[in-house]
Protein backbone atom coordinates (compact mmCIF):
# COMPACT_ATOMS: atom_id res chain seq x y z
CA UNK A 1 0.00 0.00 0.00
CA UNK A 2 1.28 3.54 -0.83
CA UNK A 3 1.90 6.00 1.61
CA UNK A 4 0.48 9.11 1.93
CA UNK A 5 2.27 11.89 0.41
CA UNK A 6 3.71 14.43 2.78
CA UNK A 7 2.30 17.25 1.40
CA UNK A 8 -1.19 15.85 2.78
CA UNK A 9 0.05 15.10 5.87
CA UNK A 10 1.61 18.64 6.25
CA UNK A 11 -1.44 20.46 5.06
CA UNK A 12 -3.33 18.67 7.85
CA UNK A 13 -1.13 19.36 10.34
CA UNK A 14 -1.00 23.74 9.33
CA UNK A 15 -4.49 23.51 9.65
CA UNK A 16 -4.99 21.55 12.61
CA UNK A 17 -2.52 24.53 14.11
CA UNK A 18 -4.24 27.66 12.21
CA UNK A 19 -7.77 26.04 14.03
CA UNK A 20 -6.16 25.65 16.89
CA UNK A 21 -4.86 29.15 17.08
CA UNK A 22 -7.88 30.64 15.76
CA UNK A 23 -10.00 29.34 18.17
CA UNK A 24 -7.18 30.67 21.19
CA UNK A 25 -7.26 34.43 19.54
CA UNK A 26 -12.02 34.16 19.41
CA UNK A 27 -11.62 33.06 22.92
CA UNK A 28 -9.35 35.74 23.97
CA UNK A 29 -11.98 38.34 22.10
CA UNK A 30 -14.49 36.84 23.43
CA UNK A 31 -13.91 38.30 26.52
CA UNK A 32 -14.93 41.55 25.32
CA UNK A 33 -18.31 41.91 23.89
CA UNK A 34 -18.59 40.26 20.37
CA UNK A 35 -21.41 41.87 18.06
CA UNK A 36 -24.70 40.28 17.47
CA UNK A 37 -25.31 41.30 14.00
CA UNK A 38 -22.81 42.25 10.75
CA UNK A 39 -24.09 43.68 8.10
CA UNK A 40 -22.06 43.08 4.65
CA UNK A 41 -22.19 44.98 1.69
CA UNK A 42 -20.59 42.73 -0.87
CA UNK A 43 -18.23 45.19 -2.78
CA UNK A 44 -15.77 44.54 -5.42
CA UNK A 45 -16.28 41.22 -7.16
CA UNK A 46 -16.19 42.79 -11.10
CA UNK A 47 -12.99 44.92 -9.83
CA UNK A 48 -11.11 41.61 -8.58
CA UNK A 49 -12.19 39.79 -11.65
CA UNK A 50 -10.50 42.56 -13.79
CA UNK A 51 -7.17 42.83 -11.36
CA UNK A 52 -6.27 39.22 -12.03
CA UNK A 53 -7.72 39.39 -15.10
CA UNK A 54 -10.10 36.75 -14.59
CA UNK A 55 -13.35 35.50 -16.98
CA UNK A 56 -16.60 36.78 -16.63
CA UNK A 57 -17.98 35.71 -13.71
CA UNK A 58 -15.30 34.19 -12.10
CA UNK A 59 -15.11 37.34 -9.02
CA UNK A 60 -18.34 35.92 -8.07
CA UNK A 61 -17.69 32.48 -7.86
CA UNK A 62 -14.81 34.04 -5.93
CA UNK A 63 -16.97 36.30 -3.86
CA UNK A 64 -19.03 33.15 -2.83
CA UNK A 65 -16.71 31.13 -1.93
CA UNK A 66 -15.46 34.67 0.26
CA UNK A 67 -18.80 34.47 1.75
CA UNK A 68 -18.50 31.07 3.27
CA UNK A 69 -15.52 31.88 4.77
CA UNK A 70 -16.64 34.80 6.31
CA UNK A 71 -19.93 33.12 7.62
CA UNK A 72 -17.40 30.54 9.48
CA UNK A 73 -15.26 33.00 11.18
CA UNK A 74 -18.13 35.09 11.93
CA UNK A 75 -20.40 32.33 13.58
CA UNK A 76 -17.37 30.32 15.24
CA UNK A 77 -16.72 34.13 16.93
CA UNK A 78 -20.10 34.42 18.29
CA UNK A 79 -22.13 36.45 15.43
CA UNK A 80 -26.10 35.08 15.39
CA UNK A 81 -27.03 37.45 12.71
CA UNK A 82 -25.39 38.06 9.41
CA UNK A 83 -26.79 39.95 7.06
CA UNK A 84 -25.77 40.24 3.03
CA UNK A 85 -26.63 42.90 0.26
CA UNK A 86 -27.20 40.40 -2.53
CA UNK A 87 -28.70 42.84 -5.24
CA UNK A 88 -30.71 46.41 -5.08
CA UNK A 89 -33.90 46.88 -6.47
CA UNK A 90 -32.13 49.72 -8.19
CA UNK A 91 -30.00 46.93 -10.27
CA UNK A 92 -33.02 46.19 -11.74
CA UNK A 93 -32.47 49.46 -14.04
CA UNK A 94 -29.25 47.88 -15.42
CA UNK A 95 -29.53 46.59 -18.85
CA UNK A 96 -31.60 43.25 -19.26
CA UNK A 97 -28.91 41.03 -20.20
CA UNK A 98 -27.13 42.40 -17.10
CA UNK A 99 -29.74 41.92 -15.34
CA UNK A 100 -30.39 38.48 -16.17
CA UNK A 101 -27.23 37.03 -15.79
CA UNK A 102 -26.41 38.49 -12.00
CA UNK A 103 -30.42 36.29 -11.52
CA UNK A 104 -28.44 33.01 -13.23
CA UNK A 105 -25.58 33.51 -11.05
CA UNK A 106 -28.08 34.35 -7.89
CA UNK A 107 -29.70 31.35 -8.74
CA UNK A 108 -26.51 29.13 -9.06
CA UNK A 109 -25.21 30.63 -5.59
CA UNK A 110 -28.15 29.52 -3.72
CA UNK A 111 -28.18 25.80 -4.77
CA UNK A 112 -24.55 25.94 -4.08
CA UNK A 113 -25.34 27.26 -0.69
CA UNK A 114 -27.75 24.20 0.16
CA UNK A 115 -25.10 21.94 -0.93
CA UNK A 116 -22.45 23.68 1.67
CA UNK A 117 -24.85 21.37 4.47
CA UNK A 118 -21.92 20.32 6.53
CA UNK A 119 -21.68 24.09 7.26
CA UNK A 120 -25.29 24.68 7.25
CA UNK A 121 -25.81 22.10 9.89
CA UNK A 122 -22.99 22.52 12.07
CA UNK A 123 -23.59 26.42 12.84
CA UNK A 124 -27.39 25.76 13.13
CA UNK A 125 -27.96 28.31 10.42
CA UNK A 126 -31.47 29.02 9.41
CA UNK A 127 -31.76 31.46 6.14
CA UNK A 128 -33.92 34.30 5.55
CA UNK A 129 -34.09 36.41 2.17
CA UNK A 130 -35.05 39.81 2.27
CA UNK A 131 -36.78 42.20 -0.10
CA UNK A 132 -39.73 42.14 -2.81
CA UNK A 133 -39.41 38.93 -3.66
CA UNK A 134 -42.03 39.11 -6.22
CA UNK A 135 -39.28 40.80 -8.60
CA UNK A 136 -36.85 37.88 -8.79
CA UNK A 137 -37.18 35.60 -11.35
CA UNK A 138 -39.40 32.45 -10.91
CA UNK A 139 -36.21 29.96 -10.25
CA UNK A 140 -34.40 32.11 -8.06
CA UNK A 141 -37.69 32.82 -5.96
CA UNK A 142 -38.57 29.03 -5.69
CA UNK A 143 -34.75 28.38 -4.72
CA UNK A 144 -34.91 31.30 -2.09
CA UNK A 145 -38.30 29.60 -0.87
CA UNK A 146 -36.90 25.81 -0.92
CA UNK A 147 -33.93 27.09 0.97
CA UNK A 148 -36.03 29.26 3.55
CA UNK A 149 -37.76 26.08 3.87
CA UNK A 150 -35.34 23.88 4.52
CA UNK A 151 -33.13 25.74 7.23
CA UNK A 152 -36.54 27.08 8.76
CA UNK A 153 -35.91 24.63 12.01
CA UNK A 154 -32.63 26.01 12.65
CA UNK A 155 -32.35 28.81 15.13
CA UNK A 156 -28.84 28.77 16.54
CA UNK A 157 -27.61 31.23 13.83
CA UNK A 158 -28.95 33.68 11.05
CA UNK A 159 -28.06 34.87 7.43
CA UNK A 160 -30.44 37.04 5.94
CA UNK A 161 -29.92 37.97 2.43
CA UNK A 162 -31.16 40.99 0.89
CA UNK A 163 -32.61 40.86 -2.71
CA UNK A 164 -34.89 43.14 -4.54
CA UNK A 165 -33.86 45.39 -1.50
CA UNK A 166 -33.37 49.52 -0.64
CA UNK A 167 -34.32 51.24 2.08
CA UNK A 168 -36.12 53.73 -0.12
CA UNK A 169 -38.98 50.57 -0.94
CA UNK A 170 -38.63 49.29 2.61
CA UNK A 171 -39.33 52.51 4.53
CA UNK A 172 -42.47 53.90 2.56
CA UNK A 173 -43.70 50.19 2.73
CA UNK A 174 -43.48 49.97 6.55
CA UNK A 175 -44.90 53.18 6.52
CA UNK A 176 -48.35 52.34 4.47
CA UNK A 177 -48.44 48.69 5.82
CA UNK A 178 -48.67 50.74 9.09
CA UNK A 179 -51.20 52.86 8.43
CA UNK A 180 -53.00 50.18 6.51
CA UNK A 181 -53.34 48.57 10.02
CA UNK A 182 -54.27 51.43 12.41
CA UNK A 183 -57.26 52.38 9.73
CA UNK A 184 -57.83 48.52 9.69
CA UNK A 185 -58.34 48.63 13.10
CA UNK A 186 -60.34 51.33 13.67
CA UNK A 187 -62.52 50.35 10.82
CA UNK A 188 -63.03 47.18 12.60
CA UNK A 189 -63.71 48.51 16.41
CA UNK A 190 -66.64 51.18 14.53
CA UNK A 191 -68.01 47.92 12.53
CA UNK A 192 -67.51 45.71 16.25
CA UNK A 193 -69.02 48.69 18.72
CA UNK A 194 -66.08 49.73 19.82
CA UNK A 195 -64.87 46.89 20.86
CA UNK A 196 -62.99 43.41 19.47
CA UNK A 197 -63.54 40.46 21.44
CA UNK A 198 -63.48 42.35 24.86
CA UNK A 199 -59.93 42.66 23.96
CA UNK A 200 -59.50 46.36 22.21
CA UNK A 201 -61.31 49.29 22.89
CA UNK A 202 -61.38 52.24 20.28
CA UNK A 203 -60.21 54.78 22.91
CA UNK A 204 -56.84 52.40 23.03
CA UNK A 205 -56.52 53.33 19.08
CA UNK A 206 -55.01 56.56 17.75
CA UNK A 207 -53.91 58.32 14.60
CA UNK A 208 -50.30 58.50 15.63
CA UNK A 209 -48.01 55.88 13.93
CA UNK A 210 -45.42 55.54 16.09
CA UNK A 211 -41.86 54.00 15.20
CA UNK A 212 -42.42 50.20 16.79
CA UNK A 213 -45.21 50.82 14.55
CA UNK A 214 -43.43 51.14 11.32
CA UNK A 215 -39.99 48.91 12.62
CA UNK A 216 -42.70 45.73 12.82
CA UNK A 217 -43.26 46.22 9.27
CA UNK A 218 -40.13 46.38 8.19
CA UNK A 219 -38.30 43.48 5.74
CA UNK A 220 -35.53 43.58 8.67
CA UNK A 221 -38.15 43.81 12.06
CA UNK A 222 -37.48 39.70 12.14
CA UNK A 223 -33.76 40.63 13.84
CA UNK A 224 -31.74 43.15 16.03
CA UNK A 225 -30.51 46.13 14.10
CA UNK A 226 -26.78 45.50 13.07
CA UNK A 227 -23.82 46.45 15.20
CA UNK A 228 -21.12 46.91 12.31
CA UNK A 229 -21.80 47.38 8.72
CA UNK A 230 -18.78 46.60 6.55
CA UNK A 231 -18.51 47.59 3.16
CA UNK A 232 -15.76 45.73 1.63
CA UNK A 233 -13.38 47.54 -0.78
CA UNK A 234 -12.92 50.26 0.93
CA UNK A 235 -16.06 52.34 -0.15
CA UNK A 236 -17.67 54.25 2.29
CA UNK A 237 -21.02 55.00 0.75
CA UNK A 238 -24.33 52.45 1.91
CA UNK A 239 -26.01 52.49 -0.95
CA UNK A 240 -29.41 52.63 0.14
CA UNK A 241 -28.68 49.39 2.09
CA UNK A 242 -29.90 49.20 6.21
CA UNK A 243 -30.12 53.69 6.30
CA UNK A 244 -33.08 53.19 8.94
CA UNK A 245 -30.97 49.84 11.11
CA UNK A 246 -27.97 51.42 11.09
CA UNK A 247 -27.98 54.77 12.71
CA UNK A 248 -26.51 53.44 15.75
CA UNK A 249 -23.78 50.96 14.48
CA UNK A 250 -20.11 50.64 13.25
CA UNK A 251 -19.27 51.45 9.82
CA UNK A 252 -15.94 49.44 9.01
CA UNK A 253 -15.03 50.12 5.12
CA UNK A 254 -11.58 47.84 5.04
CA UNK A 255 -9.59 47.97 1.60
CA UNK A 256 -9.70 44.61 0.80
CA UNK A 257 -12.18 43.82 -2.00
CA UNK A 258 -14.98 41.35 -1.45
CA UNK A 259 -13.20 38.28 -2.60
CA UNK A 260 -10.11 39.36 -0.56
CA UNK A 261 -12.08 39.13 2.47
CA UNK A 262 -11.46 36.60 5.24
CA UNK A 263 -10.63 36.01 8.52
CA UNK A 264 -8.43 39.48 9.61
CA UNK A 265 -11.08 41.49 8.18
CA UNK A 266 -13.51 39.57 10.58
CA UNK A 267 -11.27 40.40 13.32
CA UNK A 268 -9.94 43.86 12.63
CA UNK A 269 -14.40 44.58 12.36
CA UNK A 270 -14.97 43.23 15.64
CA UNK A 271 -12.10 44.76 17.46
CA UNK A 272 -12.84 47.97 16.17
CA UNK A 273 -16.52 47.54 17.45
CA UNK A 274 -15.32 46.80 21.11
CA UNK A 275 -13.15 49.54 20.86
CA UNK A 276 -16.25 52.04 20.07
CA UNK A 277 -18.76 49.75 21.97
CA UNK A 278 -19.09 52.26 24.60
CA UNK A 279 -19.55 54.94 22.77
CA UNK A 280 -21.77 53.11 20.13
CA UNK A 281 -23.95 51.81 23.42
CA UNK A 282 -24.50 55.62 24.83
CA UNK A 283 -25.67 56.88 21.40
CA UNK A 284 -28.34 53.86 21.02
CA UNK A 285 -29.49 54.79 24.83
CA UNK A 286 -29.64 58.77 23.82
CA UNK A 287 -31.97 58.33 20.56
């Protein structure tokens, strides 16, 4: 029988040690406070494609395989929630073809994603996508709904992808879902005599929609507001992405270009956010 090479044996053994010692350097951070939520806007996969002078498409097969990686570090940390900017509703306005393709590639990210189940399973992740839904295509928006559906018994951790998302649809949505209910409401205690099931009484209802009114409406009400948003690539603008969530968090804009991200990024984020957690922890108790 052959033996095994000793390249196999060595690559096993560097990352036995880089587990080992990245598990040592979470547990020392972990005795700070680690962030509940990250927010990601995925920056940069065309512009890494182009430096290495790659084929079309291959930054996001890159930027995928980024994302796993960054889901791993992130949960093994302590992170419950992680939440992705997949594609705007404004990319919708790109040209057809353009448009189409990013929904093929969607589409081929999300089976891939289902097939990643050793990860899936071993951080308890349960996914959530995000957005008008309606707008994707019919495949992606069945795969989106077969993979809701089968991580919808996990709870230990979170990723919540945003498609057919802005704030600018989200907001006015919450907004008239709101005040669809409170005239709902009212409509119903005049019909009911003031009263539903002994429960409500109209003097209980008002006019005023108030902001838990409008945050249980919107697309992101199902988790905490994020702690850090990182846009990768070093761009500081958010793009219409989280303007309502993120008022109180960490922006973190590192250089590195989506595909380039990985584990220091992870750690550089969350040691900036203890570093400001203070601070960031007054403001949320001030507004």
């Amino acid at each position: 029988m052959e033996g095994e090479r000793p390249s196999g044996v060595i690559g096993r053994l560097l990352g036995g040690v880089n587990r080992t010692m990245r598990r040592l350097l979470f547990t020392f951070m972990s005795s700070g406070p680690i962030p509940q939520h990250i927010a990601f806007i995925m920056d940069g996969n065309r512009r890494f494609a182009k430096k290495w002078k790659l084929e079309e498409g291959a930054g996001h097969k890159a930027g995928f395989l980024a994302l796993m990686s960054v889901l791993k570090y992130c949960y093994e940390v302590g992170v419950k929630y992680v939440t992705v900017y997949a594609f705007s509703l404004d990319n919708f306005n790109r040209r057809p073809d353009e448009v189409q393709y990013v929904m093929d590639i969607m589409h081929e990210k999300i089976e891939g994603f289902l097939k990643e189940l050793d990860m899936v399973n071993r951080y308890g992740v349960r996914v959530l996508f995000i957005g008008d839904l309606n707008r994707l295509d019919e495949p992606v928006r069945v795969a989106a709904e077969k993979a809701m559906e089968a991580t919808a018994k996990n709870t230990k951790t979170y990723l919540l992808v945003c498609v057919a998302y802005t704030s600018s649809h989200e907001i006015p949505r919450a907004i008239y879902e709101a005040c669809q209910e409170k005239s709902g409401l009212a409509l119903a205690l005049n019909q009911n005599g003031n009263n539903i099931d002994g429960i409500v009484n109209v003097e209980d209802v008002n006019d005023v929609i108030k902001v838990v009114d409008l945050e249980k409406h919107m697309y992101m009400g199902v988790v905490p507001d994020p702690d850090i948003l990182v846009r990768s690539s070093g761009e500081t603008r958010l793009s219409n992405f989280l303007l309502w969530q993120s008022t109180n968090c960490l922006l973190y804009s590192p250089k590195a270009l989506w595909p380039e991200m990985g584990f220091w990024q992870v750690v550089w984020g969350i040691l900036k956010y203890q570093r400001s957690y203070y601070y960031l922890e007054k403001k949320k108790k001030q507004a």
